[in-house]
N, C-alpha and C. Protein backbone atom coordinates (compact mmCIF):
# COMPACT_ATOMS: atom_id res chain seq x y z
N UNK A 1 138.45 44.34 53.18
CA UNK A 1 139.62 43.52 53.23
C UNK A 1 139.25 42.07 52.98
N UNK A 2 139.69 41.47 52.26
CA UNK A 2 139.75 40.12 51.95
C UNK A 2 140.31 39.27 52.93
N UNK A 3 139.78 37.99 53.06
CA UNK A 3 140.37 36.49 53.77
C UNK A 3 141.38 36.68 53.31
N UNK A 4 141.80 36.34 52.01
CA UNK A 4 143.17 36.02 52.01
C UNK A 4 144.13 36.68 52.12
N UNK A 5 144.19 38.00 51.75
CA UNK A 5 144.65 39.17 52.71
C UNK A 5 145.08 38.90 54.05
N UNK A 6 144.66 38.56 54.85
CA UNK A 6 144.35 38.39 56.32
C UNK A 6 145.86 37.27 56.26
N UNK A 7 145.02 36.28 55.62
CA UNK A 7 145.99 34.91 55.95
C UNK A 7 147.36 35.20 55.24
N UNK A 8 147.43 35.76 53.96
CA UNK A 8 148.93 36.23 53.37
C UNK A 8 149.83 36.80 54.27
N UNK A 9 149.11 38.15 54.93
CA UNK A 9 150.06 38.41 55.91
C UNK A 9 150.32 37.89 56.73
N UNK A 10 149.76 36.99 57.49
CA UNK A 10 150.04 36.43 58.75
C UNK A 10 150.91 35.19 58.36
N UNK A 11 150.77 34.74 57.32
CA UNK A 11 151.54 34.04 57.17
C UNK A 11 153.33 34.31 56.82
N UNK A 12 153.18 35.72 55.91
CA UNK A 12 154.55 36.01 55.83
C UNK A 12 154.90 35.95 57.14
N UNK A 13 154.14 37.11 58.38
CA UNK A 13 154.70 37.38 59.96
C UNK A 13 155.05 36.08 59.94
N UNK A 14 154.41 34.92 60.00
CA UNK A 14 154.86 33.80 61.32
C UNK A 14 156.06 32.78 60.04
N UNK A 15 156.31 33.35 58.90
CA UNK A 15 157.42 32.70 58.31
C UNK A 15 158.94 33.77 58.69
N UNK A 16 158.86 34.62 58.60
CA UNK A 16 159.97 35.59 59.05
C UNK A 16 160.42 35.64 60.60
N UNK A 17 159.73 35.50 61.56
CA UNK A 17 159.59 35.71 62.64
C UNK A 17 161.01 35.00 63.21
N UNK A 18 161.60 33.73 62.84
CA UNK A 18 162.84 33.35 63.28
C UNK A 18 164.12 34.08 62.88
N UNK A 19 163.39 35.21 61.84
CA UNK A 19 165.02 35.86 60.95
C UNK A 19 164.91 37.07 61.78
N UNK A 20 164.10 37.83 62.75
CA UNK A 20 164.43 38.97 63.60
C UNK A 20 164.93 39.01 63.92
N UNK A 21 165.96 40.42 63.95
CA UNK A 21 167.01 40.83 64.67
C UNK A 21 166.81 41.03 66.27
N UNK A 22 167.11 40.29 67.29
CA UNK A 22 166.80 40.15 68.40
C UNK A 22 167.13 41.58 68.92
N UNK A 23 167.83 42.81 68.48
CA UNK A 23 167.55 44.03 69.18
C UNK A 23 166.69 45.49 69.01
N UNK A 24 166.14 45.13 68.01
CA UNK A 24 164.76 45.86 66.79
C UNK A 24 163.60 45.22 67.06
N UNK A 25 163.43 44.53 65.89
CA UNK A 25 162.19 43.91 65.67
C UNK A 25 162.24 42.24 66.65
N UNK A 26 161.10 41.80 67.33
CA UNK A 26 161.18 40.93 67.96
C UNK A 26 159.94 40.25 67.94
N UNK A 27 159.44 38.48 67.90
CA UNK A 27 158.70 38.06 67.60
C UNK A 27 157.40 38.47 67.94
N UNK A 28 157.11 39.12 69.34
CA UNK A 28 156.12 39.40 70.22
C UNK A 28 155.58 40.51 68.91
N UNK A 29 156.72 41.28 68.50
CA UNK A 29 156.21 42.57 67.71
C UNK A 29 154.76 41.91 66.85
N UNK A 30 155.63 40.53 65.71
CA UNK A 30 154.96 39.82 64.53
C UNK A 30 153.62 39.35 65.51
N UNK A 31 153.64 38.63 66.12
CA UNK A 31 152.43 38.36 67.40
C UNK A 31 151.27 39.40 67.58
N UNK A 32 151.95 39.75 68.44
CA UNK A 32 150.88 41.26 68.34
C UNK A 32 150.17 42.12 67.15
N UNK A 33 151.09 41.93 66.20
CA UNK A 33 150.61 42.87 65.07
C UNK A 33 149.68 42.09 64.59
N UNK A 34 150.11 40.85 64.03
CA UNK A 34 148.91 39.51 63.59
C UNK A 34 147.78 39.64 64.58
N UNK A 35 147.71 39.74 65.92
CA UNK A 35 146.54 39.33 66.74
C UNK A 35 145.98 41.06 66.74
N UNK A 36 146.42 41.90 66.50
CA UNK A 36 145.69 43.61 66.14
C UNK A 36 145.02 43.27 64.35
N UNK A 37 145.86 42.82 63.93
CA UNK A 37 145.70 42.36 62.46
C UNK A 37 143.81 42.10 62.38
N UNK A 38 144.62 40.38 62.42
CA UNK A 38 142.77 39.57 63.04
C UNK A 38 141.47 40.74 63.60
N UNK A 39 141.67 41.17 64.80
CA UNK A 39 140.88 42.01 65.55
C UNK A 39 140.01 43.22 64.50
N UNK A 40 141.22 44.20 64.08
CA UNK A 40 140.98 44.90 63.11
C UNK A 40 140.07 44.35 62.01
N UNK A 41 140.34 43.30 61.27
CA UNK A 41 139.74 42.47 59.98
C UNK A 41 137.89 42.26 60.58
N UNK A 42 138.04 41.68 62.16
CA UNK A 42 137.11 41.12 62.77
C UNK A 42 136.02 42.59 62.68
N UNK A 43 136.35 43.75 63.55
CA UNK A 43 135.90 44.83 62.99
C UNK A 43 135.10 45.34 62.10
N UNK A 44 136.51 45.25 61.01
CA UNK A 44 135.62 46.13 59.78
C UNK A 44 134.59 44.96 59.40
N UNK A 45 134.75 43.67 58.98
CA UNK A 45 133.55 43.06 58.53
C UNK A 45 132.62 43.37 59.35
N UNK A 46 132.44 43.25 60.81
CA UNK A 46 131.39 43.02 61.99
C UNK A 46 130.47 44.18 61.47
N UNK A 47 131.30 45.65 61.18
CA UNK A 47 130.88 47.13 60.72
C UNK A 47 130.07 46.78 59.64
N UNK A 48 130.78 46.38 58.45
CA UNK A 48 130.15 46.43 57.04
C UNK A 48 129.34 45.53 56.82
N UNK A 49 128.71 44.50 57.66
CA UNK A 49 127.97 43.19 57.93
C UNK A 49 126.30 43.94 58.52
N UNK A 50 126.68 44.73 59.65
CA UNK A 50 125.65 45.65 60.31
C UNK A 50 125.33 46.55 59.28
N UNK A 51 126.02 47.39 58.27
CA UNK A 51 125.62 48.13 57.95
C UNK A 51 125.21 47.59 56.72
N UNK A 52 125.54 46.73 55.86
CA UNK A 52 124.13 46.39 55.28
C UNK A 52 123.00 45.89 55.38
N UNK A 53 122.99 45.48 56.56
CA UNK A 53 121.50 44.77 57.45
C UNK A 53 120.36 46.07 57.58
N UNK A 54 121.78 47.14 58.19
CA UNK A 54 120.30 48.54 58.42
C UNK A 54 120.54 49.67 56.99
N UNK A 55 121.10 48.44 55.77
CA UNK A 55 120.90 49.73 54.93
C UNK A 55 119.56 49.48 54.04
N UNK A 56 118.35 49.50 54.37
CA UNK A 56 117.04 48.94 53.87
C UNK A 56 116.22 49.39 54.75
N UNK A 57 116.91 49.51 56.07
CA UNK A 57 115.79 49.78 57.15
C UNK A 57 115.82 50.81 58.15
N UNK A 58 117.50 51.50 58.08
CA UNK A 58 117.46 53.13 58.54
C UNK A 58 117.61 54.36 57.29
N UNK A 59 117.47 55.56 58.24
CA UNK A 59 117.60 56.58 57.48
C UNK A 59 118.91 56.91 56.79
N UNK A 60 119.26 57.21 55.98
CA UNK A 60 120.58 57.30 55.19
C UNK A 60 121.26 57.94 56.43
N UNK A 61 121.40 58.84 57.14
CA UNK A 61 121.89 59.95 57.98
C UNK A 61 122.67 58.36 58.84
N UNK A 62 122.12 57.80 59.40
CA UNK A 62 122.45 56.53 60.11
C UNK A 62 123.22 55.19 59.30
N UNK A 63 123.14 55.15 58.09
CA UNK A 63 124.00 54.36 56.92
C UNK A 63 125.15 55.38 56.33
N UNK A 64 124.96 56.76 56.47
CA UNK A 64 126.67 57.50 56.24
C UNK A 64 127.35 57.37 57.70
N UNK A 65 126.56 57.13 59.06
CA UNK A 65 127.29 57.15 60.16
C UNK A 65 128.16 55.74 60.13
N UNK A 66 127.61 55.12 59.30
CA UNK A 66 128.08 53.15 59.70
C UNK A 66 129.11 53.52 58.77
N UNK A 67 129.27 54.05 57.22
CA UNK A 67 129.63 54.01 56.50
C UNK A 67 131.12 54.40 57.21
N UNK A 68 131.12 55.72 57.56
CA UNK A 68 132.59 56.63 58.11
C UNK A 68 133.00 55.67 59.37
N UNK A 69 132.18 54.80 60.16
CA UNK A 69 132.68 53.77 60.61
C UNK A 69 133.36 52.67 60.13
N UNK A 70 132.96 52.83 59.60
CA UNK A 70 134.08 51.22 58.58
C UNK A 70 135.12 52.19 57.53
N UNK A 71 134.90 52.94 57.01
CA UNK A 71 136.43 53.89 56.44
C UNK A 71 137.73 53.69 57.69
N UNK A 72 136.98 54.37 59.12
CA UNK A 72 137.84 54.32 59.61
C UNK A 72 138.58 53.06 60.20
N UNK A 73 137.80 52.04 60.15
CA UNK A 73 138.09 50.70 60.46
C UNK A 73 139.00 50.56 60.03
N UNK A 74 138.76 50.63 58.61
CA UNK A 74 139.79 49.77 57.06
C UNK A 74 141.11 50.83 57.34
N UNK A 75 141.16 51.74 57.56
CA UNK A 75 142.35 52.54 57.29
C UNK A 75 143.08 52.22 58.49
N UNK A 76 142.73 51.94 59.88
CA UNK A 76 143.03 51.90 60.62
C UNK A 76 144.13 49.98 60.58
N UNK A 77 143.18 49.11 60.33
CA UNK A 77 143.74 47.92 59.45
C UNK A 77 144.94 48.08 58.70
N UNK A 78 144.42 48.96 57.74
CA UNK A 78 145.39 49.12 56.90
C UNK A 78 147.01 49.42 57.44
N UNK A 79 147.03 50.46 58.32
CA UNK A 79 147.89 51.05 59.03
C UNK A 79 148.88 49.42 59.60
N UNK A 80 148.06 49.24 60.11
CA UNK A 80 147.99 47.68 61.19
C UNK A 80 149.05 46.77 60.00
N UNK A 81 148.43 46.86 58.80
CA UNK A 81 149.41 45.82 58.03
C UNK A 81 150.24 46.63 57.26
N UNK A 82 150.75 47.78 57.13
CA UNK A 82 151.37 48.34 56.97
C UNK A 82 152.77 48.31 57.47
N UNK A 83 152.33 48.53 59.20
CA UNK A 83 153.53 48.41 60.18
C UNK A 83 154.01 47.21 60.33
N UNK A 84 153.31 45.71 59.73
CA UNK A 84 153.65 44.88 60.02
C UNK A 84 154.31 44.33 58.52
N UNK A 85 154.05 45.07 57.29
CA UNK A 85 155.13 44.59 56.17
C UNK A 85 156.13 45.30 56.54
N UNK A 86 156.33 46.88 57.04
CA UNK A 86 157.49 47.37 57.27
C UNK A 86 158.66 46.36 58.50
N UNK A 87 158.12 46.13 59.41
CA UNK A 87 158.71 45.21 60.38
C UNK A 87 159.63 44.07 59.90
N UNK A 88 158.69 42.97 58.85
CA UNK A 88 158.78 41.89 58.03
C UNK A 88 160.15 42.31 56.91
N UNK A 89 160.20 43.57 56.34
CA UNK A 89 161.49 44.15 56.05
C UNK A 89 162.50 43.92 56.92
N UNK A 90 162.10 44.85 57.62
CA UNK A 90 163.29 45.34 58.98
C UNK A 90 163.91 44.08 59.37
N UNK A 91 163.32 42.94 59.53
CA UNK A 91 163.97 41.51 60.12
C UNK A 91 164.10 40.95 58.93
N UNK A 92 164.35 41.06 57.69
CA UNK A 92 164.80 40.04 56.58
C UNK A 92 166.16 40.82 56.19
N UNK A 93 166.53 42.38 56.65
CA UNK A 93 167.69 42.84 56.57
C UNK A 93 169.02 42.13 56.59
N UNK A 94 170.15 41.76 56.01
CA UNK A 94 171.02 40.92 56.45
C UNK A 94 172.38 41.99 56.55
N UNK A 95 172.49 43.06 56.19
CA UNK A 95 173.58 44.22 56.42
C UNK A 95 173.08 44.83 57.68
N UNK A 96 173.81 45.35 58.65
CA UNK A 96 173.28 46.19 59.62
C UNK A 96 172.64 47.84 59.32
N UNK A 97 173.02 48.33 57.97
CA UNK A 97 173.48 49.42 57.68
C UNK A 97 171.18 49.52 56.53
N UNK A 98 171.55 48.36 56.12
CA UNK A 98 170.49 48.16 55.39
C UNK A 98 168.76 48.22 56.67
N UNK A 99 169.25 47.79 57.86
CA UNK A 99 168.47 47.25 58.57
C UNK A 99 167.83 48.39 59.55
N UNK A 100 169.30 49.13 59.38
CA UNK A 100 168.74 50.73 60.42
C UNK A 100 167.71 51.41 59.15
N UNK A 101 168.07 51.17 57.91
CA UNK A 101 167.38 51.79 56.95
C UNK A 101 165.76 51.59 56.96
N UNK A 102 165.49 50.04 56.85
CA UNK A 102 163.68 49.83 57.02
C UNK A 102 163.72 50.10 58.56
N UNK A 103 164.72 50.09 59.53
CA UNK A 103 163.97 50.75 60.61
C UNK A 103 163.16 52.19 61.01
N UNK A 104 164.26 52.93 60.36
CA UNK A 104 163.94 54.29 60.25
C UNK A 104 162.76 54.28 59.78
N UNK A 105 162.48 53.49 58.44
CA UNK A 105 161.32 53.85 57.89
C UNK A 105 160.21 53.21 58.51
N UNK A 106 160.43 52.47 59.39
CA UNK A 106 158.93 51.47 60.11
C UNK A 106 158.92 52.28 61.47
N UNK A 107 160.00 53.00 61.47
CA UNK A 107 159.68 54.36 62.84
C UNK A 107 159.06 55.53 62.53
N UNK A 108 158.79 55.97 61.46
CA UNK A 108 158.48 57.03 61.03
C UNK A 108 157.13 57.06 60.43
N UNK A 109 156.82 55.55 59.58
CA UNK A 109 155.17 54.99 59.40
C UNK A 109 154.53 55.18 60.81
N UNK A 110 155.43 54.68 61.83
CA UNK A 110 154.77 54.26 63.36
C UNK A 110 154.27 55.62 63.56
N UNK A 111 155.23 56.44 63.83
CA UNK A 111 154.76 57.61 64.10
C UNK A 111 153.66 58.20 63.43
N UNK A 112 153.85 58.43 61.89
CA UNK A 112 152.66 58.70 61.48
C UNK A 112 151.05 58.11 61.66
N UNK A 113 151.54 56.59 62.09
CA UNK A 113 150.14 55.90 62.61
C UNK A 113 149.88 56.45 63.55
N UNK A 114 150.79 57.08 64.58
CA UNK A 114 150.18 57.26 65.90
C UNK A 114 149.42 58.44 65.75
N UNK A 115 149.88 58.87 64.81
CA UNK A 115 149.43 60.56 64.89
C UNK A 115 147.94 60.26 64.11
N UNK A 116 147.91 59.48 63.04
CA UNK A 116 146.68 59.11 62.68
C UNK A 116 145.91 58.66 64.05
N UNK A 117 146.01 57.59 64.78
CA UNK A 117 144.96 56.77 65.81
C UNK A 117 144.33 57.85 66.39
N UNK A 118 145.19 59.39 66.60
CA UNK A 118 144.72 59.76 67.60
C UNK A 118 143.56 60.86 66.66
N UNK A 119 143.57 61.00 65.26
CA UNK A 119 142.56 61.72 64.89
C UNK A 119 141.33 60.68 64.13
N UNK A 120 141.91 59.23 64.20
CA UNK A 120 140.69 58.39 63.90
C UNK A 120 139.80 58.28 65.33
N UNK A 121 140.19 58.50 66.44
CA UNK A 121 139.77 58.78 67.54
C UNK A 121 138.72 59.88 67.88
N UNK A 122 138.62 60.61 67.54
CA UNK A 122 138.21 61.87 66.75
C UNK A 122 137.01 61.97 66.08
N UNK A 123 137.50 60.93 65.34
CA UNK A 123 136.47 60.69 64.04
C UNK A 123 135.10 60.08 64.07
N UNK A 124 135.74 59.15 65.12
CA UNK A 124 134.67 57.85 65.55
C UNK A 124 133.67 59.11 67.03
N UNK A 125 134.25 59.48 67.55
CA UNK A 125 133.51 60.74 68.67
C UNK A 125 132.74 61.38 67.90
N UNK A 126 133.30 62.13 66.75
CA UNK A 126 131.88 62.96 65.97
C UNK A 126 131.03 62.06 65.45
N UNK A 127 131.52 60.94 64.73
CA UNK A 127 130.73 60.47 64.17
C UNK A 127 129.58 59.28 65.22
N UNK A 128 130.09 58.64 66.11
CA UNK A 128 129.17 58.19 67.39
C UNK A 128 128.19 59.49 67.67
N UNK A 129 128.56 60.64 68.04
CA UNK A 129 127.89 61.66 68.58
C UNK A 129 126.40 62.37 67.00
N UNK A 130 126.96 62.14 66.25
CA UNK A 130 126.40 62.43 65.06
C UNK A 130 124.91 61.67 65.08
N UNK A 131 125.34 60.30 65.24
CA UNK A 131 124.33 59.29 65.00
C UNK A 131 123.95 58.70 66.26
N UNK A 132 124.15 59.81 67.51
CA UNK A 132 123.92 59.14 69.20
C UNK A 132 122.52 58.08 69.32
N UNK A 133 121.74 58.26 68.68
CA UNK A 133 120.39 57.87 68.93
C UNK A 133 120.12 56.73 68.75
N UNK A 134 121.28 55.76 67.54
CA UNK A 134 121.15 55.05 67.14
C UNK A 134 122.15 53.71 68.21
N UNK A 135 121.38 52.79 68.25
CA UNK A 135 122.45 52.01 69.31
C UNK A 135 123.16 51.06 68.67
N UNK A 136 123.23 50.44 67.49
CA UNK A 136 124.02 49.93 66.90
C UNK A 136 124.91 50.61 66.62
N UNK A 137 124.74 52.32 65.79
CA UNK A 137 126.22 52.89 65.62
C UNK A 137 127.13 53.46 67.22
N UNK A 138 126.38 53.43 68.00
CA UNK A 138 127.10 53.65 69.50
C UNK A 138 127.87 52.29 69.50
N UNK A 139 127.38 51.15 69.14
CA UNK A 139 128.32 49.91 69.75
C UNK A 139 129.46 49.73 68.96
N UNK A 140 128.79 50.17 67.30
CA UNK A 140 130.39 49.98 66.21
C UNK A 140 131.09 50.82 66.62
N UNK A 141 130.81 52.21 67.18
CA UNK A 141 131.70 52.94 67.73
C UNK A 141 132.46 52.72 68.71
N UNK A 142 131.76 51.88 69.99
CA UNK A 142 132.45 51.19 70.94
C UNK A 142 133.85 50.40 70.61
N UNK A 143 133.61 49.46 69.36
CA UNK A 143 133.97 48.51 69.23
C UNK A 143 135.09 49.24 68.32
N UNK A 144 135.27 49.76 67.42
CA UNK A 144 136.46 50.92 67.02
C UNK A 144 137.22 51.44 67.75
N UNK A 145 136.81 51.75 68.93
CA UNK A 145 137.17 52.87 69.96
C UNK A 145 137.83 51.75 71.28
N UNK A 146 137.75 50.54 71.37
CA UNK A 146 138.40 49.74 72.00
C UNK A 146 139.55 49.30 71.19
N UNK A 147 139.27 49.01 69.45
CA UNK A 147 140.62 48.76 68.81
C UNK A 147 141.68 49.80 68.89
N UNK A 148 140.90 51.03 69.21
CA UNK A 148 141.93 52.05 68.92
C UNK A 148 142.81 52.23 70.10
N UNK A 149 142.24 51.58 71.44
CA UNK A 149 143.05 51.44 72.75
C UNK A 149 144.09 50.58 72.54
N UNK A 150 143.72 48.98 71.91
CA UNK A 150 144.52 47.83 71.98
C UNK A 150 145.76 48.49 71.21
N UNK A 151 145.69 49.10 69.99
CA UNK A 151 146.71 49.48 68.64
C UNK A 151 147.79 50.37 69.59
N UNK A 152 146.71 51.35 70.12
CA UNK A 152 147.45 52.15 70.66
C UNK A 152 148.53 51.71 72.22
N UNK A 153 147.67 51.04 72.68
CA UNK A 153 148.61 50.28 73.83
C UNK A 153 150.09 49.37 73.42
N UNK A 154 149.54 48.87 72.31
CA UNK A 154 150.85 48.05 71.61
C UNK A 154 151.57 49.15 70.67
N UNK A 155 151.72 49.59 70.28
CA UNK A 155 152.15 50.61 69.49
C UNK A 155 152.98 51.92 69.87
N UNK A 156 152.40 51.95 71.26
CA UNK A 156 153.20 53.13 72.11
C UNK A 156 154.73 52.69 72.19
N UNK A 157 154.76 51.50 73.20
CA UNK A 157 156.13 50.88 73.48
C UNK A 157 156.95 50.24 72.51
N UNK A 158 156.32 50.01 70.88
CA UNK A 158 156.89 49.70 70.13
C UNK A 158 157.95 51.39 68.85
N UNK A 159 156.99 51.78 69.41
CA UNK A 159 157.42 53.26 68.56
C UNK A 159 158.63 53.67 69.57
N UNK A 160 158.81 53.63 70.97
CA UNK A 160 159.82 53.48 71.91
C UNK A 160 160.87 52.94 71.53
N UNK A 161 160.22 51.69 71.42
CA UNK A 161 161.77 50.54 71.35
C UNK A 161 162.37 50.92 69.74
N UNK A 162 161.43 51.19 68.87
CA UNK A 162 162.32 52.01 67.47
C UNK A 162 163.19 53.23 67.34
N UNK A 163 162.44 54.46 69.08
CA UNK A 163 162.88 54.87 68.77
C UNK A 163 164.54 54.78 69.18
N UNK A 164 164.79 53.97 70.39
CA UNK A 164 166.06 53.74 70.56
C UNK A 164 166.86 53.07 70.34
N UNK A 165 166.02 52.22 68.79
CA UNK A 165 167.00 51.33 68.05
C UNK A 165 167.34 50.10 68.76
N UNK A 166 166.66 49.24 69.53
CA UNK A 166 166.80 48.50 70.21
C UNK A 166 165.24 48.20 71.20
C-alpha cells in the first residue's frame, strides 16, 4: 500500500464526514475506520520491512511464513478501506431511497468482512504455528492478530447499527 493511498483516503473520510446522515453513517464511523486504516498500513509495512531484513538471512520456509503474513495484512487493509469508501458513499447520498441503497451495500461488504476476519484469523494461527520457532514471525503474528481484535471490536457494533438502519 502506498503513502498516498493512506492520505487520499483519509482525506476524502475527514472531507465528507460533515455530510453524514446522523442515523447510518456517523463521524466516529469515518474516525475509527481512518485510525484501523493507519494501524493496518502501520502493519503491513512493519511485516514487509521485517521480511526483507530476514529475506538474506532465514530459510525460505520462514520468508513464505512472513510472506502469507503480509497477504493477510494487505487484504485485511484492504477490506478496512473498502468499508470506508462504501460508508463515504452512504453519507454523500442526498435521496433517502438512494442512501438505503449504498447502505445495503456497505452492510453486506461488512458482513462479508466479518466473515473474512474470522478466517484471516485462521490463517495467521496456521501460519504463526507453521513457523513457531521463529520469534519474529510469532510477533508479526501477534501484531496481525491484535489488528484483527481492534477491526473486529469496531466492526461488530457497526455491522449492528447497519443492520438496523440506524
Amino acid at each position: 500500500m502506498k503513502t498516498n493511498s493512506l492520505w487520499a483516503v483519509t482525506a476524502v473520510l475527514v472531507a465528507i464526514t460533515t455530510c453524514a446522515h446522523a442515523n447510518v453513517v456517523k463521524k466516529s464511523d469515518f474516525d475509527g475506520l481512518t485510525s484501523l486504516y493507519q494501524k493496518s498500513h502501520t502493519t503491513v509495512t512493519d511485516i514487509a520491512s521485517a521480511g526483507e531484513t530476514m529475506l538474506l538471512t532465514t530459510e525460505p520456509a520462514i520468508h513464505a511464513c512472513m510472506l502469507g503474513l503480509s497477504s493477510v495484512a494487505s487484504n485485511i487493509s484492504s477490506q478496512i478501506e473498502e468499508i470506508g469508501v462504501l460508508l463515504a458513499l452512504s453519507a454523500e447520498m442526498k435521496e433517502k431511497s438512494d442512501e438505503q441503497l449504498a447502505v445495503a451495500v456497505t452492510k453486506s461488504t461488512v458482513s462479508f468482512s466479518m466473515k473474512y476476519f474470522e478466517s484471516a484469523r485462521d490463517s495467521v494461527n496456521t501460519i504463526a504455528g507453521s513457523c513457531s520457532n521463529n520469534s519474529v514471525v510469532a510477533s508479526k503474528a501477534q501484531s496481525v492478530l491484535t489488528l484483527l481484535d481492534e477491526v473486529t471490536s469496531f466492526m461488530t457494533p457497526l455491522a449492528a447499527r447497519l443492520e438496523r438502519g440506524r
